[in-house]
Protein backbone atom coordinates (compact mmCIF):
# COMPACT_ATOMS: atom_id res chain seq x y z
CA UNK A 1 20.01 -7.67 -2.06
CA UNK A 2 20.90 -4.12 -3.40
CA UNK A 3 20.13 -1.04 -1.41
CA UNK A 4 18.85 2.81 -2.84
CA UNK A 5 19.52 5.79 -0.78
CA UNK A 6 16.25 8.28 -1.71
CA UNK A 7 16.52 11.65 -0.69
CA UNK A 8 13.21 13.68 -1.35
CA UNK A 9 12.92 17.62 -1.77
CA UNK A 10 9.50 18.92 -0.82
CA UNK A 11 7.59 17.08 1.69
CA UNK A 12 4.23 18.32 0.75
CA UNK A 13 1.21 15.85 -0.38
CA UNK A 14 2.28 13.82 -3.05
CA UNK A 15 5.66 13.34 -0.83
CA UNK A 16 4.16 12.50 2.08
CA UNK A 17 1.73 9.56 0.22
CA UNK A 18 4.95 8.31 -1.64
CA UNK A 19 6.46 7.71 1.96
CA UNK A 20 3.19 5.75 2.93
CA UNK A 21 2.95 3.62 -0.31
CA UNK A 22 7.13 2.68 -0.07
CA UNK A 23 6.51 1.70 3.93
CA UNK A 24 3.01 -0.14 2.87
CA UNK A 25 5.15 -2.38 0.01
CA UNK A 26 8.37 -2.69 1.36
CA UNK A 27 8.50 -6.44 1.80
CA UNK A 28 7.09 -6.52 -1.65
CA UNK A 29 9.54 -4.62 -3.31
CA UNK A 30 11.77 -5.96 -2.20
CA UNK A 31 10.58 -9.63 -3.06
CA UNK A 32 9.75 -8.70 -6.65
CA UNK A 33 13.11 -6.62 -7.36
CA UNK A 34 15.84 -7.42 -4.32
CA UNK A 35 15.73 -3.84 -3.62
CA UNK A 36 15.24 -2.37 -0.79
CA UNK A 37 14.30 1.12 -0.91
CA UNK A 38 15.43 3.12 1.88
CA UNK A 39 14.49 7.02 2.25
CA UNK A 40 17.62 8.90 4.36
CA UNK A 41 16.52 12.37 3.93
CA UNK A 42 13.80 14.93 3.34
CA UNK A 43 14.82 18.53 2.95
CA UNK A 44 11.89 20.91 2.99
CA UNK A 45 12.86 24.93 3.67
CA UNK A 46 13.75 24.91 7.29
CA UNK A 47 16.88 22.30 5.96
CA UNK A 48 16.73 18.23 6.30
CA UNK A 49 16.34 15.71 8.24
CA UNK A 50 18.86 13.27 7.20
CA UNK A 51 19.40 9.16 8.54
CA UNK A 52 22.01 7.12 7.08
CA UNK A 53 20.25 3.81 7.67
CA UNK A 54 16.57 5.44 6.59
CA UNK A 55 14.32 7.39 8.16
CA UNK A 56 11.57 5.61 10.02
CA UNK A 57 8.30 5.82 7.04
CA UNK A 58 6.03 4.78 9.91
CA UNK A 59 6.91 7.22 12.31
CA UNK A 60 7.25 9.62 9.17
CA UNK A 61 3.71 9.19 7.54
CA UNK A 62 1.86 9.47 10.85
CA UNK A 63 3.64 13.41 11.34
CA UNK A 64 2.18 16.47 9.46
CA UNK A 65 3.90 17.35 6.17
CA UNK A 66 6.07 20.11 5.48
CA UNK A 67 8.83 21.22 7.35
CA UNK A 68 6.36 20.82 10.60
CA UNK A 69 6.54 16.94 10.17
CA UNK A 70 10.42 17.44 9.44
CA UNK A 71 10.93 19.33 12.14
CA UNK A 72 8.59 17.36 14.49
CA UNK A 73 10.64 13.83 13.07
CA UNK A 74 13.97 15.62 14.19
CA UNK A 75 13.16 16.00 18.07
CA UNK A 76 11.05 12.64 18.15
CA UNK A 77 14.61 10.82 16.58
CA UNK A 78 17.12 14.02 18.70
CA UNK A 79 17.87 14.60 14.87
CA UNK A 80 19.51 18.11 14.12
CA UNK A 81 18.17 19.40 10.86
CA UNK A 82 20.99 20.10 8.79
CA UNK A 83 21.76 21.97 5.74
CA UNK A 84 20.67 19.91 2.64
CA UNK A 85 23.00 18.14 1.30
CA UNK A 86 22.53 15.11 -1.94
CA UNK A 87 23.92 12.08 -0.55
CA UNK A 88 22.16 9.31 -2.05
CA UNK A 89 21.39 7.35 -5.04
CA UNK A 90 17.88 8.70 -6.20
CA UNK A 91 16.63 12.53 -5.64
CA UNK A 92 12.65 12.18 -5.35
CA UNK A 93 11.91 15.89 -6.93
CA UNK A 94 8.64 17.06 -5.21
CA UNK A 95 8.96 20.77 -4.34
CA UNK A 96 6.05 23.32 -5.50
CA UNK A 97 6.12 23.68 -9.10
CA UNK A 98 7.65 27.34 -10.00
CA UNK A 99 6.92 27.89 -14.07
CA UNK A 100 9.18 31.28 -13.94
CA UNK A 101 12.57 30.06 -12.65
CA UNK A 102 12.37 26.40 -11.93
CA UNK A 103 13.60 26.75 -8.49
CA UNK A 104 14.63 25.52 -6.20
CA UNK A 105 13.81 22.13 -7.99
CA UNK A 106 16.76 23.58 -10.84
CA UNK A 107 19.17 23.47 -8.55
CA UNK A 108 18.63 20.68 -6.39
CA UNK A 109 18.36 18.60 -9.94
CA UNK A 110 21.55 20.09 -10.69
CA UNK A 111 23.46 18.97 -8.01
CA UNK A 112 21.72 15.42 -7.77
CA UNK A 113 23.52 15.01 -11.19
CA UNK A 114 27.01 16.61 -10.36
CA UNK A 115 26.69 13.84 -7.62
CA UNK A 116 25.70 11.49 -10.02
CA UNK A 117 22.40 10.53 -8.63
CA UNK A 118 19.56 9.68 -10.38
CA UNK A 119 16.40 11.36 -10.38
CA UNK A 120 12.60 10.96 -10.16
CA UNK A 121 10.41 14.30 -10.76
CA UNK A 122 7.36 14.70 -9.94
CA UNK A 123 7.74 18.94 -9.76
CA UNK A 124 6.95 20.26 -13.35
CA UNK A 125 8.81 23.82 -12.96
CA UNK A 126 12.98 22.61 -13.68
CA UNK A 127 11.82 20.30 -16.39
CA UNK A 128 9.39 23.14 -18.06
CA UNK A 129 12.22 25.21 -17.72
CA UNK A 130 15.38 23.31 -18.85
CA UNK A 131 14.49 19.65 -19.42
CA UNK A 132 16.65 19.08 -22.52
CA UNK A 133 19.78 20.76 -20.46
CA UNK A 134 19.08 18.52 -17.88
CA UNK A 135 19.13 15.46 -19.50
CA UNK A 136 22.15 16.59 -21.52
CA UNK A 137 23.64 16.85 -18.18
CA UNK A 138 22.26 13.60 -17.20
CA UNK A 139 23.90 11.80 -19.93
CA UNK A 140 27.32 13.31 -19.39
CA UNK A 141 27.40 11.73 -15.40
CA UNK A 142 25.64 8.70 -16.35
CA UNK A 143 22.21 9.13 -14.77
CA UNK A 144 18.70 8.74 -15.54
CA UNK A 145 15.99 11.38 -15.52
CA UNK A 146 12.06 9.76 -15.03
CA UNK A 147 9.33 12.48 -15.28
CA UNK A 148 6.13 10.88 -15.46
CA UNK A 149 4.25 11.56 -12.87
CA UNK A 150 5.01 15.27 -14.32
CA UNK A 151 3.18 14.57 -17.54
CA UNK A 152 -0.35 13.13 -16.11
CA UNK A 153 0.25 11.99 -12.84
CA UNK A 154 -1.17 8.78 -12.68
CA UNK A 155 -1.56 8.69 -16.63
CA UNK A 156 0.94 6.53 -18.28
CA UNK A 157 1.70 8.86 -20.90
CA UNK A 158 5.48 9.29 -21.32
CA UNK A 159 5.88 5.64 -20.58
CA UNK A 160 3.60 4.83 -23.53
CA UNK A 161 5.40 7.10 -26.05
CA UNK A 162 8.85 6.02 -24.89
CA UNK A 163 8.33 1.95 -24.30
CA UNK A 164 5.60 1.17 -25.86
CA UNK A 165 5.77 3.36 -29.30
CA UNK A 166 9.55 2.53 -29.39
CA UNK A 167 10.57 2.59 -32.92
CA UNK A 168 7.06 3.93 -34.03
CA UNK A 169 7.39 7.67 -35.72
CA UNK A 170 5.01 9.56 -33.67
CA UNK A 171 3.00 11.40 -35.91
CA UNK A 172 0.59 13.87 -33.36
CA UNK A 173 -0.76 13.26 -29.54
CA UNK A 174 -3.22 15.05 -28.46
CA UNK A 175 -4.25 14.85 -24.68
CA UNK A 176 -6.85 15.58 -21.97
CA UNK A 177 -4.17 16.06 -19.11
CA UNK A 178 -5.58 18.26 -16.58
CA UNK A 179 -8.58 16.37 -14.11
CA UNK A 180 -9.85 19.67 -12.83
CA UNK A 181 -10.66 21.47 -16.43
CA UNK A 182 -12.25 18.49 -18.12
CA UNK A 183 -14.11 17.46 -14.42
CA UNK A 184 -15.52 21.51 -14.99
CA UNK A 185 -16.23 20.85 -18.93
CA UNK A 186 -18.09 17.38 -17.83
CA UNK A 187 -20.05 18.89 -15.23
CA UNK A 188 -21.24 21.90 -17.66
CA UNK A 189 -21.84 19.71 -20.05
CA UNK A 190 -24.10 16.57 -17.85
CA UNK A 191 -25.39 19.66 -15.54
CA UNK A 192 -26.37 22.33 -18.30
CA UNK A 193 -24.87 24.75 -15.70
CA UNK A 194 -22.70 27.96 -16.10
CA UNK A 195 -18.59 27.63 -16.21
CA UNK A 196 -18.68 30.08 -12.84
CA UNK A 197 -21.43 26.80 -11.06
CA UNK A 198 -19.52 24.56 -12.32
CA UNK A 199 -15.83 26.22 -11.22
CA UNK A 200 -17.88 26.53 -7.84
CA UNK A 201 -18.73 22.68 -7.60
CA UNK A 202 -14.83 21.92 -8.71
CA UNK A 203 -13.82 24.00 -5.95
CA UNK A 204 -16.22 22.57 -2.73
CA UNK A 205 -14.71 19.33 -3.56
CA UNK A 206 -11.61 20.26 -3.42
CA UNK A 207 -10.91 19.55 -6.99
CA UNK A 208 -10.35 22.93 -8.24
CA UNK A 209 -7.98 25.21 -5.98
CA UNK A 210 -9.11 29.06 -4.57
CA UNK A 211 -7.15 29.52 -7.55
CA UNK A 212 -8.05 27.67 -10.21
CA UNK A 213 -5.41 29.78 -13.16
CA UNK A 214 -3.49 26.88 -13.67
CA UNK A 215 -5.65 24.79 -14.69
CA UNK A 216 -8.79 26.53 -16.20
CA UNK A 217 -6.27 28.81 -17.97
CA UNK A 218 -4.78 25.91 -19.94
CA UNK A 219 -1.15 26.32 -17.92
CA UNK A 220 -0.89 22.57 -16.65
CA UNK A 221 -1.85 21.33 -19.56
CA UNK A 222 0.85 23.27 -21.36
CA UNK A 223 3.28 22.50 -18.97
CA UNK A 224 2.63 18.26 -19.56
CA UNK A 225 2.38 18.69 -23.61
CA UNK A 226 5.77 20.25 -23.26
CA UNK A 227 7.57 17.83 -21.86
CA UNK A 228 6.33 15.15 -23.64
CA UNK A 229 7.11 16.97 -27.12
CA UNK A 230 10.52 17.37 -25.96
CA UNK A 231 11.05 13.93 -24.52
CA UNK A 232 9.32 12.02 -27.22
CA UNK A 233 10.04 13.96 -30.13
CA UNK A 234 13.42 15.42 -28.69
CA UNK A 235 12.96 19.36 -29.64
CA UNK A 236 14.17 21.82 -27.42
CA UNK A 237 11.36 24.07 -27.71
CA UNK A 238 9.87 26.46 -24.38
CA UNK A 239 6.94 27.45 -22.98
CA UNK A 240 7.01 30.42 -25.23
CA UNK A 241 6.46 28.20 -28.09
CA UNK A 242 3.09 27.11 -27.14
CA UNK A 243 -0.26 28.86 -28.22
CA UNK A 244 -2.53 28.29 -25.04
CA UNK A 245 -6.11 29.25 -24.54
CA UNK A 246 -8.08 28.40 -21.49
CA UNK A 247 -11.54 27.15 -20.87
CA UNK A 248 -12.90 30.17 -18.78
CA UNK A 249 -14.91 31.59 -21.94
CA UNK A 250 -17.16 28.64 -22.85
CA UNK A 251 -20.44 29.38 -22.03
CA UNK A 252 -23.63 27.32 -21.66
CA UNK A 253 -24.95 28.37 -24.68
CA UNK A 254 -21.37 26.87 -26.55
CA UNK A 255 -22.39 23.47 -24.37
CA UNK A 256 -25.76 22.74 -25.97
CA UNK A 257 -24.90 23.67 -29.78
CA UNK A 258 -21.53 20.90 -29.33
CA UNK A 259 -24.12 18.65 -28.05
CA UNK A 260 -26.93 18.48 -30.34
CA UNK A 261 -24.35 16.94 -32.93
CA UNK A 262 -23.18 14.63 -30.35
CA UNK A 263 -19.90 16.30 -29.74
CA UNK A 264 -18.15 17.48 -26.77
CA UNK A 265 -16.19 20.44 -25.89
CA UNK A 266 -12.75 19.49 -24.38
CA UNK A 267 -9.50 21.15 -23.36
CA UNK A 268 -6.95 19.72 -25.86
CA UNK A 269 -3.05 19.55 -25.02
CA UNK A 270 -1.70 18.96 -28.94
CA UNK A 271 1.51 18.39 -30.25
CA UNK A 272 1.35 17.94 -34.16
CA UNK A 273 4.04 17.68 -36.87
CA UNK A 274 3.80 19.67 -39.58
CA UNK A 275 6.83 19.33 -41.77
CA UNK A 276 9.54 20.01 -40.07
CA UNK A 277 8.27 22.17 -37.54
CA UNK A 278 6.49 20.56 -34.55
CA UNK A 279 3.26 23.02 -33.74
CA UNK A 280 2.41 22.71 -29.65
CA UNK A 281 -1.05 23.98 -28.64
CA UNK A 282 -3.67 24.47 -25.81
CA UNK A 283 -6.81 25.17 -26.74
CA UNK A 284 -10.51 23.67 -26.18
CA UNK A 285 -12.28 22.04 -28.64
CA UNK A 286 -15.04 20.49 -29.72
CA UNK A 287 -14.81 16.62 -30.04
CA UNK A 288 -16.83 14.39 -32.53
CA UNK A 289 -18.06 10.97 -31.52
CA UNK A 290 -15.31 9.28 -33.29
CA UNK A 291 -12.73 10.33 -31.26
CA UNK A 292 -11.45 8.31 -28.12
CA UNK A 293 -10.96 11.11 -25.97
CA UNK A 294 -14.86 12.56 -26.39
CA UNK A 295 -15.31 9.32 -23.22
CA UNK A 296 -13.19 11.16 -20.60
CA UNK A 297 -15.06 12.19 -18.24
CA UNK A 298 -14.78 13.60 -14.75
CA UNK A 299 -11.25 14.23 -13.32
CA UNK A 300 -9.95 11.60 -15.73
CA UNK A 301 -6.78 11.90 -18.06
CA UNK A 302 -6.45 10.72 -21.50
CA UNK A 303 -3.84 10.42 -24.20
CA UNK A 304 -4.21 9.63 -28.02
CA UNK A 305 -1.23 8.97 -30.39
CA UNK A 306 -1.33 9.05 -33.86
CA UNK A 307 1.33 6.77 -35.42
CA UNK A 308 2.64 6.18 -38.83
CA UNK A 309 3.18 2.17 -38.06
CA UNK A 310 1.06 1.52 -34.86
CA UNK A 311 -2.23 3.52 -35.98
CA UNK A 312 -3.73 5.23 -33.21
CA UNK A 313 -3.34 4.58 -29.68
CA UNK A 314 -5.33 6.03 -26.85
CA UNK A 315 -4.84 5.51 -23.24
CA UNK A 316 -7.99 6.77 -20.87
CA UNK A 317 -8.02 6.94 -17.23
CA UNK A 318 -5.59 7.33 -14.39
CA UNK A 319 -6.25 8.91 -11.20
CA UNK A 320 -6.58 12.52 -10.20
CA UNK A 321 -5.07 12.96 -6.76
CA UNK A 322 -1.91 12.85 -4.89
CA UNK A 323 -1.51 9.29 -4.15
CA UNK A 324 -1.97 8.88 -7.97
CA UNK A 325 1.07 11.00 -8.55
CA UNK A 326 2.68 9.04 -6.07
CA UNK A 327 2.19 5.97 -7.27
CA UNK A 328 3.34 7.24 -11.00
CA UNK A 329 6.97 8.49 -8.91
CA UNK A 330 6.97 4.86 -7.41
CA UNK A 331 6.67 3.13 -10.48
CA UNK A 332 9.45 5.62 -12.31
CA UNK A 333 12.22 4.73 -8.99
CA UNK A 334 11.17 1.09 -9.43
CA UNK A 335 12.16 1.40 -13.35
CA UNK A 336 15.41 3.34 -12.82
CA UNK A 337 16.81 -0.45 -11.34
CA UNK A 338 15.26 -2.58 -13.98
């Protein structure tokens, strides 16, 4: 039976529900793939918390997260928490996303590779930021790079265009990848209410955060369409390239006209070719019956390629919370050993 050393930056929630899922199906990883999956360290920003043999997940998933649960681990174990340090054979990439630099995730990704680990990223900053340097890098050392629980979270979408579409030529995809701007479009839409009510609803249940910029503002959506144009289509374009426009200015009024045709309004993620160039846009609009993706509804996800061989393939679903994205981060460590 093989062994993987995991260390994980960022012990926030989608960390701290990958550590319950790996201790929940331990014996059955290790039955389907004679692995056994062992996390040794956490680093958060007081430093790590670091065990050769692994960490204890039971203990682990029962603490608070973020360096409070780190901390608290270290004096229930007489731990010291050290300064981080890559010594493993996966990095589990889960700090707060950071859109202007990348960091720290950057650097820690860095030095995973220089140390020729592989890595799992679930933080969308470093890859928005330098994805095609990193996998350049990557390739250099020998290591993998898996992202997709950065592109949709629980969505399959990268795994779709890369495994499934293999050999295709990947004509367009366009994509509903952000739960809380299409759960605000649906509930405008079924509720004939205002975007403000309908921000408001998103918000009491803890769907849309005191902040909502990100994703009403078309930003994580941006974020997911470009790193799937430069993973599947393997451009080396920025965030710069990308015309984005959020949903904030729909009104009611915009609702009821879509509707009367039988047409919804939704925020579209788009990567298109046109010639040569590859043209990346945010932008809502309004969907016709015909089309897959006018179905999504809620805080669900959905992807739909065009293909020159395949025809069109949409994917519809996956879930919009943290133990989504940590299942997705699961399923990407799992496929770095098959």
């Amino acid at each position: 039976m093989k062994q993987r050393k995991i260390i994980i930056t960022g012990y926030g929630t989608v960390a701290k529900e990958f550590i319950k899922l790996l201790d929940q199906k331990k014996k059955e990883l290790i039955e389907k793939y004679h692995t056994e999956f062992k996390v040794v360290g956490i680093i958060g920003s007081i430093g790590m918390t670091y065990e050769s043999e692994g960490l204890n997940l039971a203990v682990l998933h029962n603490l608070p997260q973020g360096s409070l649960g780190i901390s608290q681990y270290a004096s229930m174990k007489d731990l010291t928490v050290e300064k981080p340090s890559l010594k493993g054979d996966i990095l589990l990439e889960c700090t707060p996303t950071n859109l202007e630099t990348g960091e720290p995730a950057l650097s820690y990704m860095k030095q995973a590779i220089e140390a020729k680990m592989d890595i799992v990223s679930v933080s969308k900053g470093a890859l928005v930021q330098s994805l095609p340097e990193l996998l350049a890098m990557a390739k250099t050392k020998g290591c993998q790079i898996k992202y997709s629980g950065a592109t949709a979270a629980a969505l399959p979408t990268l795994d779709i265009g890369e495994f499934s579409l293999a050999g295709s030529n990947i004509q367009s995809i366009q994509g509903i990848l952000n739960g809380t701007s299409n759960f605000i479009l649906t509930s405008m839409s079924e509720g004939n209410i205002t975007f403000e009510e309908a921000l408001q609803q998103a918000q009491k249940k803890g769907i849309a955060e005191k902040n909502p910029n990100l994703d009403i503002k078309g930003l994580d959506s941006a974020c997911k369409i470009l790193l799937l144009a430069n993973g599947l289509f393997h451009t080396n374009l920025t965030f710069g390239d990308i015309e984005i426009e959020g949903i904030e200015k729909i009104t009611k009024a915009d609702m009821q006209r879509a509707k009367i045709n039988g047409c919804e309004w939704k925020l579209i993620a788009a990567a298109k070719k046109q010639g040569d160039k590859l043209i990346l846009q945010v932008k809502p609009e309004i969907l016709p019956p015909e089309n897959p993706l006018i179905h999504v509804k809620g805080t669900n996800k959905g992807i739909l390629f065009e293909t020159e061989e395949m025809g069109t393939i949409c994917c519809v679903g996956g879930a919009s919370h943290p133990k989504g994205a940590a299942a997705a981060a699961l399923k990407d460590v799992i496929n770095l050993i098959r």
